[in-house]
Protein backbone atom coordinates (compact mmCIF):
# COMPACT_ATOMS: atom_id res chain seq x y z
CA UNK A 1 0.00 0.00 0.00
CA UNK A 2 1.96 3.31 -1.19
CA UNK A 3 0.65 6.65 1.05
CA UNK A 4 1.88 9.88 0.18
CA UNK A 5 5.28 11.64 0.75
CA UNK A 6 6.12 11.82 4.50
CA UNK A 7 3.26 9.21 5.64
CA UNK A 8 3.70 5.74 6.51
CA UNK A 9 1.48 3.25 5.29
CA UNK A 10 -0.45 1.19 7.49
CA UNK A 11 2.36 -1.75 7.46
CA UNK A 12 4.63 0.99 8.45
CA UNK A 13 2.05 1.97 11.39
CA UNK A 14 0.69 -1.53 12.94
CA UNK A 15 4.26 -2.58 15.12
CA UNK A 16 5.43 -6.10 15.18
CA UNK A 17 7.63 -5.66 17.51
CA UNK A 18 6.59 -4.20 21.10
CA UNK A 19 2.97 -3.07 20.34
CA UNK A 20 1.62 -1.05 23.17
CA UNK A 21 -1.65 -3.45 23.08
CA UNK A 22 -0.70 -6.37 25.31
CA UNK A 23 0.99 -3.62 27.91
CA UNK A 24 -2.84 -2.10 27.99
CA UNK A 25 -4.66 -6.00 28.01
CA UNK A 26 -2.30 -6.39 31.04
CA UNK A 27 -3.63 -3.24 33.40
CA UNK A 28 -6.73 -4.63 32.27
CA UNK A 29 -6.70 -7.84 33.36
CA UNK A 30 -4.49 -6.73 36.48
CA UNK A 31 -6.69 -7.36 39.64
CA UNK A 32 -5.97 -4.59 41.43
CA UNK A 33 -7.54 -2.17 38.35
CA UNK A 34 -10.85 -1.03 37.78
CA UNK A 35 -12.97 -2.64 36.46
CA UNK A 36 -13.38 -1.65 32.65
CA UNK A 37 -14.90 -2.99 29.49
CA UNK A 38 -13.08 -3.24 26.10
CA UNK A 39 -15.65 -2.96 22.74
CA UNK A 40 -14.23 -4.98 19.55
CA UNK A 41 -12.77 -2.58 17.14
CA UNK A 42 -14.53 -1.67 14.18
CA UNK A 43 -13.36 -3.90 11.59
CA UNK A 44 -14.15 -1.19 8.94
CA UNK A 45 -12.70 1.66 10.01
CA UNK A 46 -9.49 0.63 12.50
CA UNK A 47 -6.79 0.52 9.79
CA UNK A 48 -8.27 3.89 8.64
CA UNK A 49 -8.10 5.02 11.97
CA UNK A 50 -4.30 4.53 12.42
CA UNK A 51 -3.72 5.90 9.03
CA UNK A 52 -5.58 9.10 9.61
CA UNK A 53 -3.76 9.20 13.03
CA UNK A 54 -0.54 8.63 11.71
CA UNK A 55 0.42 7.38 15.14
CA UNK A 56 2.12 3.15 15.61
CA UNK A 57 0.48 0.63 17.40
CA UNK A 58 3.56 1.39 19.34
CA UNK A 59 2.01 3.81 21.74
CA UNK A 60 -1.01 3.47 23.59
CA UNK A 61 -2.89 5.73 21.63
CA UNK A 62 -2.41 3.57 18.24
CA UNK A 63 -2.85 0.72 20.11
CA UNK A 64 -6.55 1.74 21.66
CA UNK A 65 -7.48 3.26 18.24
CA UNK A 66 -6.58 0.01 16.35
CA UNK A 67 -7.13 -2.47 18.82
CA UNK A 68 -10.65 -1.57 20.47
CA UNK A 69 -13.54 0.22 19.47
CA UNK A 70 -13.11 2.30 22.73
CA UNK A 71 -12.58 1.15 26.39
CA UNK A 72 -15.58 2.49 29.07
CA UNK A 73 -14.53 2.24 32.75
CA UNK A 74 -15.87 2.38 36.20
CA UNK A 75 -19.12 1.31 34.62
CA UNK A 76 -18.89 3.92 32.30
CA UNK A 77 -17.68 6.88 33.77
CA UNK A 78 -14.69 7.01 32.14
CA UNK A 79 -14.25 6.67 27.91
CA UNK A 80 -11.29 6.04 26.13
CA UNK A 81 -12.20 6.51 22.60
CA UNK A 82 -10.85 3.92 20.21
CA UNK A 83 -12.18 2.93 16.46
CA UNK A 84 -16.00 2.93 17.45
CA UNK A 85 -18.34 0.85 16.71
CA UNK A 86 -21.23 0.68 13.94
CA UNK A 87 -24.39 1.23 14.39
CA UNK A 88 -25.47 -1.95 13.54
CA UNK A 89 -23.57 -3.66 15.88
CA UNK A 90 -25.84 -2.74 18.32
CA UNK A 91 -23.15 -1.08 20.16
CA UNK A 92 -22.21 1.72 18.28
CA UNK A 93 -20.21 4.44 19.36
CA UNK A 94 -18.05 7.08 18.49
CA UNK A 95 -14.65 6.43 16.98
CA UNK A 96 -11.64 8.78 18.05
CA UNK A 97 -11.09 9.93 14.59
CA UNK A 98 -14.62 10.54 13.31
CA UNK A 99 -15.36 12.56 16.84
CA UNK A 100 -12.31 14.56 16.53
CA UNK A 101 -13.08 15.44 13.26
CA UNK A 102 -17.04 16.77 13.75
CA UNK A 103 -15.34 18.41 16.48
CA UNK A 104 -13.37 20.43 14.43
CA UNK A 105 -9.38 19.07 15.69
CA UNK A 106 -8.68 18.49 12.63
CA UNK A 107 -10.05 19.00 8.61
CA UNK A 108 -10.95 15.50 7.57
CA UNK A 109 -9.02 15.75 4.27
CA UNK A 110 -6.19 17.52 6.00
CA UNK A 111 -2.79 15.94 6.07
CA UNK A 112 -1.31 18.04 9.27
CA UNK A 113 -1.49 16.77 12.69
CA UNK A 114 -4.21 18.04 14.64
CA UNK A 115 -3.37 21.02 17.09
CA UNK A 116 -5.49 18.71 19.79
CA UNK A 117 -7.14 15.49 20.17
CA UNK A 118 -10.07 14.87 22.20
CA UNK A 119 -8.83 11.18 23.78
CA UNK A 120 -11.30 10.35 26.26
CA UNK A 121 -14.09 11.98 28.31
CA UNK A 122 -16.59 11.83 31.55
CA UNK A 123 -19.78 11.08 32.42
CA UNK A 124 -20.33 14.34 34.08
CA UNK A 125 -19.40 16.13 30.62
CA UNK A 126 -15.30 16.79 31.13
CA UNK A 127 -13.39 16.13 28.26
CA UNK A 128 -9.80 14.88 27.62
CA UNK A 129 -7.81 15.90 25.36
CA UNK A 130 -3.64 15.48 24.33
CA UNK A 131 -1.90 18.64 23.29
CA UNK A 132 -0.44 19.41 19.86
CA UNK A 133 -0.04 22.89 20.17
CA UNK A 134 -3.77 24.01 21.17
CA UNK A 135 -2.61 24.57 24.87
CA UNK A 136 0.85 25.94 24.28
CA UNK A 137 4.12 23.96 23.86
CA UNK A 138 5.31 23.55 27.74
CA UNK A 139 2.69 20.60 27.85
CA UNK A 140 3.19 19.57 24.42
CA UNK A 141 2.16 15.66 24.22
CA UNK A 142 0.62 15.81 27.50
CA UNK A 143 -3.50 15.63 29.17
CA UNK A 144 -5.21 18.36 29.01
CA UNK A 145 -8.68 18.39 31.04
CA UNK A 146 -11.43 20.59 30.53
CA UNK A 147 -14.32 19.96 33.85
CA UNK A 148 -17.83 20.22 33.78
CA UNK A 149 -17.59 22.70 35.97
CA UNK A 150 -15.01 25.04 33.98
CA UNK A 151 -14.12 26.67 31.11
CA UNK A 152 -10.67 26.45 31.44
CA UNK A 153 -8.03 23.53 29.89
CA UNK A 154 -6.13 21.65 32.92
CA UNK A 155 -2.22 20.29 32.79
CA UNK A 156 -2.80 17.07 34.03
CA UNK A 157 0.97 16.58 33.07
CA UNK A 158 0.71 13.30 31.85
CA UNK A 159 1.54 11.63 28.57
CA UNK A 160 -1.47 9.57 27.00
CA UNK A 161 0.53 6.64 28.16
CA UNK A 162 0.42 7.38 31.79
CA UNK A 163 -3.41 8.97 31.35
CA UNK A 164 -4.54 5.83 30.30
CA UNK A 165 -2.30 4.08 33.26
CA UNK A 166 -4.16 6.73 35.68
CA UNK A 167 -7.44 5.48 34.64
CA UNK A 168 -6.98 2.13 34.87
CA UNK A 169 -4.88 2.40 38.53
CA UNK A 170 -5.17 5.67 39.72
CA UNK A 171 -7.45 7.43 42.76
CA UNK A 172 -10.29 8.63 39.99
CA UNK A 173 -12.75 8.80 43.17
CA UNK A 174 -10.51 11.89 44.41
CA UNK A 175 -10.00 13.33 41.31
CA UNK A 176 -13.69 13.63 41.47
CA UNK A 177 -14.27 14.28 44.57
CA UNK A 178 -15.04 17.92 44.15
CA UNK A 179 -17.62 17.23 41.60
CA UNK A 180 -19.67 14.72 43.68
CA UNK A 181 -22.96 17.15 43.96
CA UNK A 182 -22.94 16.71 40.30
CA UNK A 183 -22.88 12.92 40.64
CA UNK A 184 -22.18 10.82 42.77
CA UNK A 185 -19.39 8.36 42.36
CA UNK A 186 -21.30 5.53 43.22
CA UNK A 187 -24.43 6.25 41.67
CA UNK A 188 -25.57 3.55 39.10
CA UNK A 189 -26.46 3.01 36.07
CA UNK A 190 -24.53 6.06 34.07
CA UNK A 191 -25.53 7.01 30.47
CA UNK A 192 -23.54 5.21 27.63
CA UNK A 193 -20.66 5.65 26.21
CA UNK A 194 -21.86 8.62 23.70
CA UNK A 195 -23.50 10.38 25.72
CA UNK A 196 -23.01 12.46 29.61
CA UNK A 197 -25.10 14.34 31.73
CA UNK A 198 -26.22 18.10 31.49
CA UNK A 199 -26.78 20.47 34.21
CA UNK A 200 -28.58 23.54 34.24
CA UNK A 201 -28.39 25.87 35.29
CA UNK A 202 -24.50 25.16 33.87
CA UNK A 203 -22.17 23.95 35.92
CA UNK A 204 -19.79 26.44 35.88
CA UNK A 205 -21.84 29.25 36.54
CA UNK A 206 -22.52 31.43 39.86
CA UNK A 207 -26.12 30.25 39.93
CA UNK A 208 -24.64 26.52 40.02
CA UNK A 209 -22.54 27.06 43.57
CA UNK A 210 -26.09 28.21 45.18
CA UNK A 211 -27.21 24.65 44.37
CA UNK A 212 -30.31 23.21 42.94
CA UNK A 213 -28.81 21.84 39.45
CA UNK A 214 -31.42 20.16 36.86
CA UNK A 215 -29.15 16.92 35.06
CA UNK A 216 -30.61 15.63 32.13
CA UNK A 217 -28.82 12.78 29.55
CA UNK A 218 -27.79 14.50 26.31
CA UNK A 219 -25.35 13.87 23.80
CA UNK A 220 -21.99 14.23 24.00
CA UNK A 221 -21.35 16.42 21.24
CA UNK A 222 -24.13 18.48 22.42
CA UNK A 223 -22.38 19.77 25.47
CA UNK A 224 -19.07 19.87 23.24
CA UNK A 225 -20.52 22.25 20.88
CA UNK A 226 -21.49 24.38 24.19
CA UNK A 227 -18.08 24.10 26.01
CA UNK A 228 -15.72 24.22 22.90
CA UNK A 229 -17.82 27.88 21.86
CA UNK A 230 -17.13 29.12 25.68
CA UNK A 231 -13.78 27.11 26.79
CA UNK A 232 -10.29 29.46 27.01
């Protein structure tokens, strides 16, 4: 398969040696994790995935993307976003690169890298996204997180690597902690894996702190559309 000047080809892309995949099957499987869920990859769409990612197998990211068709922890709260899955596998959900691109990161026919990537996101309507310039270049390659109850990107100074590490092993209860009147971290079942809660009035506003939020299930991209309009 012959790709344009300056991009590999997916051969060049899926790694033979040391793919990042059994490293992520491994925190998976580990019993001191939490718990998590894996979707098949979309068969369709995966090798297209990688290619319009122009990422290896290598890192985690490839390796999710290609590998899965996303991975939904803590029952849900947490998505990594991988290939997707199609509609009419009764599972469907969004794929990293499809999201990313109705999200505006990157021009679908555009051969640059994207200037962010939305990796993974929240129940409660926080989003996760890796630098590539958006947020400046002292935390280029690293987490950024936007909260549901902010319009400003946080450093979580991680790579993707040891994001996805943090989610399956780290304390995501006190991350969250703060946010708990939104939702609490033991309240089951959560909305699926495309969509998150909304609260009105918003979240981040005065009238929030005084209490007395409405929460509704809405897409995801609705409250992206919102938060990407109003986020610094």
């Amino acid at each position: 398969m012959t790709e344009s000047a300056g991009r590999r080809s997916i051969d060049g892309l899926i790694a033979r040696d040391d793919p990042a995949w059994p490293l992520v099957l491994s925190w998976a499987a580990d019993p001191a994790a939490h718990p998590s869920r894996i979707l098949p990859p979309d068969p369709d769409h995966r090798d297209a995935a990688l290619l319009r990612l122009q990422v290896t197998t290598r890192s985690t990211l490839g390796a999710i993307v290609h590998e899965s068709g996303g991975i939904a922890l803590h029952d849900g709260w947490l998505r990594l976003l991988g290939s997707g899955r199609p509609p009419e596998a009764g599972d469907g959900t969004r794929s990293l690169v499809r999201w990313n691109e109705e999200a505006g990161a990157f021009d679908a026919g555009a051969g640059t890298a994207p200037a962010f990537l939305l990796v993974a996101d929240d129940v409660l309507g926080g989003f996760f996204a890796l630098n590539g310039g958006r947020f400046g270049p002292d935390g280029l390659g690293q987490i950024f997180y936007l909260p549901p109850d902010g319009l400003d990107w946080e450093p979580l100074e991680l790579g993707h690597a040891d994001f996805v590490h943090w989610c399956f092993f780290g304390d995501t209860s006190a991350f969250y902690a703060d946010l708990s009147g939104l939702c609490g971290w033991g309240e089951r079942p959560l909305p699926g894996f495309d969509r998150a809660y909304s609260f009105y009035p918003f979240a981040w506003s005065a009238e929030a702190a005084r209490g007395g939020l409405d929460r509704r299930v809405v897409p995801v991209e609705e409250i992206w559309r919102l938060k990407s309009e109003l986020a610094g």
